[in-house]
PDB file of N, CA and C in Angstrom:
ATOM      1  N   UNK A   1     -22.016  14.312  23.429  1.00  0.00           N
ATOM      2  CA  UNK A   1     -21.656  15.685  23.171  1.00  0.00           C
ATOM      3  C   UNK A   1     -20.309  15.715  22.474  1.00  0.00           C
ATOM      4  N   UNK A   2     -20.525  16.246  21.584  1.00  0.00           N
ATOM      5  CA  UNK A   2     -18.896  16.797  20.416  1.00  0.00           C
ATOM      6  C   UNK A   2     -18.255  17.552  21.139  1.00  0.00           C
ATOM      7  N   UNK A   3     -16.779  16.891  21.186  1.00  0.00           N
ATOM      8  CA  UNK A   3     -15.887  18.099  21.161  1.00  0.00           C
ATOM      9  C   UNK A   3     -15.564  19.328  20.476  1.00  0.00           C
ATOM     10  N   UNK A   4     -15.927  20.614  20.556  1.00  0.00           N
ATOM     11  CA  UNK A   4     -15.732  21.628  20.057  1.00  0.00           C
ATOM     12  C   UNK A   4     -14.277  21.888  19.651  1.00  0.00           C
ATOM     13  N   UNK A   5     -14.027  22.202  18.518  1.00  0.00           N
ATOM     14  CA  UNK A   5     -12.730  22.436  17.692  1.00  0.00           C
ATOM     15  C   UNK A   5     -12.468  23.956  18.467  1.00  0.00           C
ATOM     16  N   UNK A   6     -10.951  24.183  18.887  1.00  0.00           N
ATOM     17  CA  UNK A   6     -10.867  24.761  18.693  1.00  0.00           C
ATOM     18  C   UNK A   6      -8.851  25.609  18.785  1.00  0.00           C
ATOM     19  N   UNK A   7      -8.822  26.766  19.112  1.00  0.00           N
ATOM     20  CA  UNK A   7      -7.693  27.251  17.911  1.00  0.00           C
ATOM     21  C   UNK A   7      -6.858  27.156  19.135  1.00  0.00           C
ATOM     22  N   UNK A   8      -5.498  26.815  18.703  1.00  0.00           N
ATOM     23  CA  UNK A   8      -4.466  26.756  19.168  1.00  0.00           C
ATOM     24  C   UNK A   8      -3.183  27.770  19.705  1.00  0.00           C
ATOM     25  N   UNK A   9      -3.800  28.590  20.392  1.00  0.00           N
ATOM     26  CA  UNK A   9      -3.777  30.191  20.438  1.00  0.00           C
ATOM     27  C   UNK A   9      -2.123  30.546  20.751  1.00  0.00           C
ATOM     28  N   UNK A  10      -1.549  29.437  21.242  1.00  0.00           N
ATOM     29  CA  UNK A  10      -0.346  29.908  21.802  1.00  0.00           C
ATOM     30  C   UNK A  10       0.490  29.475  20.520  1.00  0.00           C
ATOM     31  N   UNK A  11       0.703  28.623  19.596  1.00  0.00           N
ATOM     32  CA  UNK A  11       1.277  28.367  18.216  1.00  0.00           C
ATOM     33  C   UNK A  11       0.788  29.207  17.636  1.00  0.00           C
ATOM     34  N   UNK A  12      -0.551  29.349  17.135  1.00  0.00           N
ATOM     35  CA  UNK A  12      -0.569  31.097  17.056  1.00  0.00           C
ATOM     36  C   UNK A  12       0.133  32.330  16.833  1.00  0.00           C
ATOM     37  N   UNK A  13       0.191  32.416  18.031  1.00  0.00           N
ATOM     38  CA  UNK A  13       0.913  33.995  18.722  1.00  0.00           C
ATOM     39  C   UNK A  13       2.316  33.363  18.114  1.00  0.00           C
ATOM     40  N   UNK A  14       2.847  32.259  18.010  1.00  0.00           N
ATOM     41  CA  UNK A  14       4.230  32.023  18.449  1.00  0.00           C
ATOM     42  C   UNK A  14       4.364  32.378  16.726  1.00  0.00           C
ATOM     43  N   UNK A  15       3.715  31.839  15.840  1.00  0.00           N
ATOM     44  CA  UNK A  15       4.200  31.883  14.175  1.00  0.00           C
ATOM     45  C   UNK A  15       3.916  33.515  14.214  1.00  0.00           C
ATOM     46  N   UNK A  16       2.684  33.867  14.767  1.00  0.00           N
ATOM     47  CA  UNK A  16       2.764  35.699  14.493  1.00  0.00           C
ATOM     48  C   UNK A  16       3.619  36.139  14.715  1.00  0.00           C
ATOM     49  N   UNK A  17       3.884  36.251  15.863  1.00  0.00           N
ATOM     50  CA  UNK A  17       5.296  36.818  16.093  1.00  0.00           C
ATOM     51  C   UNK A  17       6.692  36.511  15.948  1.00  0.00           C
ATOM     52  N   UNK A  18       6.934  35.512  15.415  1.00  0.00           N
ATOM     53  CA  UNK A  18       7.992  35.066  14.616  1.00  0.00           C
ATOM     54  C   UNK A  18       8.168  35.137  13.402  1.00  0.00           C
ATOM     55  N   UNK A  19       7.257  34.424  12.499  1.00  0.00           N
ATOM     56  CA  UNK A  19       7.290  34.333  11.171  1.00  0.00           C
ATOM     57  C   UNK A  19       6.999  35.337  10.462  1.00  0.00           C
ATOM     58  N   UNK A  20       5.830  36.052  11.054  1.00  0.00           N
ATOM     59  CA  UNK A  20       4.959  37.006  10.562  1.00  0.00           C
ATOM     60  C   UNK A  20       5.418  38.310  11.084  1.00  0.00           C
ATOM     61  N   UNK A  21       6.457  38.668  12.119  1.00  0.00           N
ATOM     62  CA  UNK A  21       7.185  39.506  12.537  1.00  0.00           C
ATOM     63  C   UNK A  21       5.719  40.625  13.152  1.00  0.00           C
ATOM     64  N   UNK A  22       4.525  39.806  13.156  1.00  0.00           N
ATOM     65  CA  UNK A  22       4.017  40.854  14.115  1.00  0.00           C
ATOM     66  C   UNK A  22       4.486  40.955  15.923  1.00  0.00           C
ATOM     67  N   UNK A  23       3.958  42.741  16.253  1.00  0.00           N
ATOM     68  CA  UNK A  23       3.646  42.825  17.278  1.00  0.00           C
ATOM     69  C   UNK A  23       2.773  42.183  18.302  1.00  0.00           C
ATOM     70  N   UNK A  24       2.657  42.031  19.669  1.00  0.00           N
ATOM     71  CA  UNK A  24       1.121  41.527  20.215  1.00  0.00           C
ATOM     72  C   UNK A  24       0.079  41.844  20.161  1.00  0.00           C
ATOM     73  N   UNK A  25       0.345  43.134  20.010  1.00  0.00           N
ATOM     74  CA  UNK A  25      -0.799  44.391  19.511  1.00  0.00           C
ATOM     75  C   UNK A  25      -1.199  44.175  18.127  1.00  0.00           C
ATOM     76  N   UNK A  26      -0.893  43.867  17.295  1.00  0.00           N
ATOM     77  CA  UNK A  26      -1.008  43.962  15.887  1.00  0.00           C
ATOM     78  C   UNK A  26      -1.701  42.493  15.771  1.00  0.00           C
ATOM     79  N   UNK A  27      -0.980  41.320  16.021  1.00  0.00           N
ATOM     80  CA  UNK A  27      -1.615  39.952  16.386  1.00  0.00           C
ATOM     81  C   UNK A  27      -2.810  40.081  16.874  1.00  0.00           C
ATOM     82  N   UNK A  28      -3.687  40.668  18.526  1.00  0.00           N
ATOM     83  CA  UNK A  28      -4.526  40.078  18.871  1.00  0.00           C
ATOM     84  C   UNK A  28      -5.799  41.260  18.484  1.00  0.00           C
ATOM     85  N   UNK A  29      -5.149  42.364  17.147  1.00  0.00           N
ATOM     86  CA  UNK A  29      -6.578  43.192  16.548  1.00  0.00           C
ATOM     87  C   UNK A  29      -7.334  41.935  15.415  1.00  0.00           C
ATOM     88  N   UNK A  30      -6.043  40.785  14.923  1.00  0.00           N
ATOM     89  CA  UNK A  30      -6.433  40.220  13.764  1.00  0.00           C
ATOM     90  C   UNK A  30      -7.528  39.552  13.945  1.00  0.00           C
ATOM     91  N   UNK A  31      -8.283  38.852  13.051  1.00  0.00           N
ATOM     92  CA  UNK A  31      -9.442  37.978  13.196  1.00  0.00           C
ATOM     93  C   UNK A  31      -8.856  37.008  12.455  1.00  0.00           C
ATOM     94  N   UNK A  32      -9.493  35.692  12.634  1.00  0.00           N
ATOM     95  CA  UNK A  32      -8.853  34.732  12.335  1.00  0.00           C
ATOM     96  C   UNK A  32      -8.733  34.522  11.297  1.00  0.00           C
ATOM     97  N   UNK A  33      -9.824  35.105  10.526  1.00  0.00           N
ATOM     98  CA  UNK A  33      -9.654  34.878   8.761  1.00  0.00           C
ATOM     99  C   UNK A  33      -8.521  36.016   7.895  1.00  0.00           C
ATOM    100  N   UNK A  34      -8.248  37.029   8.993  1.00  0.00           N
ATOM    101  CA  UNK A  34      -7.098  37.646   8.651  1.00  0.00           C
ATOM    102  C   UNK A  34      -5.716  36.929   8.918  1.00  0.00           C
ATOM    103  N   UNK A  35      -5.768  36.343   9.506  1.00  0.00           N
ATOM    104  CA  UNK A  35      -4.494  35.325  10.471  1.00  0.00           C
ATOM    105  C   UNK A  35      -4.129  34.371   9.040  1.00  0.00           C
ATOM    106  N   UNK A  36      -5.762  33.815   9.041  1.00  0.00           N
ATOM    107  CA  UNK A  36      -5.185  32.874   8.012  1.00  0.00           C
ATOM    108  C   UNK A  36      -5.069  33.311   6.692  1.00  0.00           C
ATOM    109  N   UNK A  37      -5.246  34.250   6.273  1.00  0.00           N
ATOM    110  CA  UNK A  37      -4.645  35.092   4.617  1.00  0.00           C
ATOM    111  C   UNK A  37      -3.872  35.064   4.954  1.00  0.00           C
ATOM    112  N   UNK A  38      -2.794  36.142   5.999  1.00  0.00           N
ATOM    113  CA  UNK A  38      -1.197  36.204   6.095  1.00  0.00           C
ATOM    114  C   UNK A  38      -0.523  34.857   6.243  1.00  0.00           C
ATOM    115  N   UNK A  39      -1.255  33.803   6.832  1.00  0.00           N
ATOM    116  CA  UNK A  39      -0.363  32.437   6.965  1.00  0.00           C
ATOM    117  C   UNK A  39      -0.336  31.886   5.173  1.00  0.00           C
ATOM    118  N   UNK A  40      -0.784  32.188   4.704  1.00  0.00           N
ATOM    119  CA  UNK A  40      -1.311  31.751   3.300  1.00  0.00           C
ATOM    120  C   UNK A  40      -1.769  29.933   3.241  1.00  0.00           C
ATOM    121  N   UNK A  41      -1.597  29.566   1.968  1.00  0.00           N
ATOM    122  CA  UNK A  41      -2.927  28.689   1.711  1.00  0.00           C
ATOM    123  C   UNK A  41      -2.140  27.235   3.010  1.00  0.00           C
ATOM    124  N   UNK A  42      -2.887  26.699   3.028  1.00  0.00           N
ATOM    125  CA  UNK A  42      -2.727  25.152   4.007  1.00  0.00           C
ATOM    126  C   UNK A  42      -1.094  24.327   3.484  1.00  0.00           C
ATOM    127  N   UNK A  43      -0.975  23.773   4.007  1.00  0.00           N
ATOM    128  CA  UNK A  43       0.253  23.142   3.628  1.00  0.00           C
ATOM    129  C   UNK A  43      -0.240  21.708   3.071  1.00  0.00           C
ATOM    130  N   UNK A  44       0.807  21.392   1.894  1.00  0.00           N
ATOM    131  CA  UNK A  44       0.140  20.488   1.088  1.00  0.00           C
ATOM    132  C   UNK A  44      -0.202  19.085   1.394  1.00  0.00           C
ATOM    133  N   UNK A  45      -0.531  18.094   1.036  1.00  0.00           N
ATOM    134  CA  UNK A  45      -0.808  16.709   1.756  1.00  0.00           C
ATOM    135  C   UNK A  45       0.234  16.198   2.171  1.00  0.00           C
ATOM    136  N   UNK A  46      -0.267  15.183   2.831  1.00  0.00           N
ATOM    137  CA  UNK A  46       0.786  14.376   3.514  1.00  0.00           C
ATOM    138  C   UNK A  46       1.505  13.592   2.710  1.00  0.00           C
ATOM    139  N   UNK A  47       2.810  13.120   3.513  1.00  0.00           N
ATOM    140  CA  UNK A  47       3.651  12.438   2.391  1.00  0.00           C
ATOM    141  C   UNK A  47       2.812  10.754   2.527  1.00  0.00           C
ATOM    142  N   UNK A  48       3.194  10.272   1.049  1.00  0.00           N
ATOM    143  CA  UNK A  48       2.881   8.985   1.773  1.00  0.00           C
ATOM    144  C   UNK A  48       3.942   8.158   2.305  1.00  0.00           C
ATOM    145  N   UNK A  49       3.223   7.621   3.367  1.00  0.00           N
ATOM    146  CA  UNK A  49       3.741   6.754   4.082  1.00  0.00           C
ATOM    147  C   UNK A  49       3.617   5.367   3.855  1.00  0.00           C
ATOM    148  N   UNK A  50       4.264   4.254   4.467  1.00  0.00           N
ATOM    149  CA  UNK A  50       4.630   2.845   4.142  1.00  0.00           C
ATOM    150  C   UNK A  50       2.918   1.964   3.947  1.00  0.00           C
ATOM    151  N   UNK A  51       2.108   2.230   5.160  1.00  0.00           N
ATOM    152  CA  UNK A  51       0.609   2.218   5.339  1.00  0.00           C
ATOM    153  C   UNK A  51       0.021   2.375   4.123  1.00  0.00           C
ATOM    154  N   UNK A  52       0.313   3.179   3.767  1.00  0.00           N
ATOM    155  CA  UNK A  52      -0.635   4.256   2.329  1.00  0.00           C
ATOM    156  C   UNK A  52       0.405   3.891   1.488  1.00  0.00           C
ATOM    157  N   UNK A  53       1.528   3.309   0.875  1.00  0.00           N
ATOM    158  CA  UNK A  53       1.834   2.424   0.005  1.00  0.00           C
ATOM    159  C   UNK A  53       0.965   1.388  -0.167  1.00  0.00           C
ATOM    160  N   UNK A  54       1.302   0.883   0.773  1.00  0.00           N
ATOM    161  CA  UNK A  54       1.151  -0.828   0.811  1.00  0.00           C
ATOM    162  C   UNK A  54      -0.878  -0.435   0.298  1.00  0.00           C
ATOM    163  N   UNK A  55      -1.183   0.046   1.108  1.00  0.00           N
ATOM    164  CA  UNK A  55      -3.318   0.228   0.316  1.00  0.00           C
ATOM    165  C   UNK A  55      -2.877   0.402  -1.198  1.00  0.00           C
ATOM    166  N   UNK A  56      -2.041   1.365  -1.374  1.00  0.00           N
ATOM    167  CA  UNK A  56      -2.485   1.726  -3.029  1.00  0.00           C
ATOM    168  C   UNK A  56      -1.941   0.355  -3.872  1.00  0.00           C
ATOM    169  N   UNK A  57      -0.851  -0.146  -3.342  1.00  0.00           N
ATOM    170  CA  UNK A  57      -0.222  -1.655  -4.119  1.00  0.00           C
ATOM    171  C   UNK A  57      -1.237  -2.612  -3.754  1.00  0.00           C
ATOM    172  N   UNK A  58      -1.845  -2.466  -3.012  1.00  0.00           N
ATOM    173  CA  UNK A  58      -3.193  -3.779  -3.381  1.00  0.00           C
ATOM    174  C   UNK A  58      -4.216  -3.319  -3.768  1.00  0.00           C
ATOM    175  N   UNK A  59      -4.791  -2.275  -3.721  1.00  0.00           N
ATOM    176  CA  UNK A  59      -5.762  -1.519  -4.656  1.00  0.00           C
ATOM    177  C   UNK A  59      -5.307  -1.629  -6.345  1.00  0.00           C
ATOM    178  N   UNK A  60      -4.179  -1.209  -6.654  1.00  0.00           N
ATOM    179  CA  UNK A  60      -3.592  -1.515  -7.632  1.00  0.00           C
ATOM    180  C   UNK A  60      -2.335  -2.461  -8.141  1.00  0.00           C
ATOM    181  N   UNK A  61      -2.665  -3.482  -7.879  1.00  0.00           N
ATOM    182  CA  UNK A  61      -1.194  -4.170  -8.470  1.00  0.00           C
ATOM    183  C   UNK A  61      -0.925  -4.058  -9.364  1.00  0.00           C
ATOM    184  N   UNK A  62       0.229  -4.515  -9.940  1.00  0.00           N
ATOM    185  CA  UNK A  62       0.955  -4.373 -11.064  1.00  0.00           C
ATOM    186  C   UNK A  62       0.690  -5.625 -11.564  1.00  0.00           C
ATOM    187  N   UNK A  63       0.201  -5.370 -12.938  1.00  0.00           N
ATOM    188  CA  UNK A  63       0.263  -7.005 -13.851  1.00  0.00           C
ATOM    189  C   UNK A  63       1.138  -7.752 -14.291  1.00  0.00           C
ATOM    190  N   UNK A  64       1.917  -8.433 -14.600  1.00  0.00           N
ATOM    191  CA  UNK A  64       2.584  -9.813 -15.087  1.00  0.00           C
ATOM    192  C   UNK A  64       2.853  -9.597 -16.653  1.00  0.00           C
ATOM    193  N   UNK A  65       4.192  -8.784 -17.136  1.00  0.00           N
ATOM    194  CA  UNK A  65       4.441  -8.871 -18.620  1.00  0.00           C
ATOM    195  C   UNK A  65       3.776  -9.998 -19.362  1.00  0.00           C
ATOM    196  N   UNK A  66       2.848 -10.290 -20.306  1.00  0.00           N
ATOM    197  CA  UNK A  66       3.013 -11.777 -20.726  1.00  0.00           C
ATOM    198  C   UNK A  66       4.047 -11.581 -21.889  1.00  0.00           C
ATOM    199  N   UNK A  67       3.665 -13.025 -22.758  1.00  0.00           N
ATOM    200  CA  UNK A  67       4.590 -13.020 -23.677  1.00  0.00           C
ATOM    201  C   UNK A  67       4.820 -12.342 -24.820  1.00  0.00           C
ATOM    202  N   UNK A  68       3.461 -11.156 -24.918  1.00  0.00           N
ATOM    203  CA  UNK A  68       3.300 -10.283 -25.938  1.00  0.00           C
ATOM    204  C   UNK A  68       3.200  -8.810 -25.590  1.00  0.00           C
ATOM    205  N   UNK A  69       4.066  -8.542 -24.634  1.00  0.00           N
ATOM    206  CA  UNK A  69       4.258  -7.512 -24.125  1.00  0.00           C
ATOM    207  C   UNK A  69       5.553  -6.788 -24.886  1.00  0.00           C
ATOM    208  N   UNK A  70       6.097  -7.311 -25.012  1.00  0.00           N
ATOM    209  CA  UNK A  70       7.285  -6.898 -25.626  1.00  0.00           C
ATOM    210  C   UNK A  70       8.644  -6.173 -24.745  1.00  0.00           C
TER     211      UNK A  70
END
């Protein structure tokens, strides 16, 4: 059996009413797809990290100037 996803209600409330300067009242009429328009779009990817260097430098190494490289 899957764990069911689900929403994190108290971070939530906490960005509504902080960031978003709503009321509690005003917060718990929203629906979630209203929640998430006012939060606007996702936050962008992750940075890379040392892990996810090191894959892309052996996925791609760097080649060896030869002598007609200039």
């Amino acid at each position: 059996m899957s764990k069911a996803r689900c929403f994190d209600w108290s971070a939530l409330l906490r960005i509504g009413l902080s960031r978003l300067s709503l009321t509690p009242d005003q917060f718990w009429v929203l629906t979630p797809a209203e929640l998430q328009l006012m939060l606007g779009p996702p936050t962008a990817a992750a940075p890379l990290l040392s892990d996810g260097l090191a894959a892309l430098m052996a996925a791609y190494p760097d080649k060896k100037k030869g002598s007609d490289d200039g």
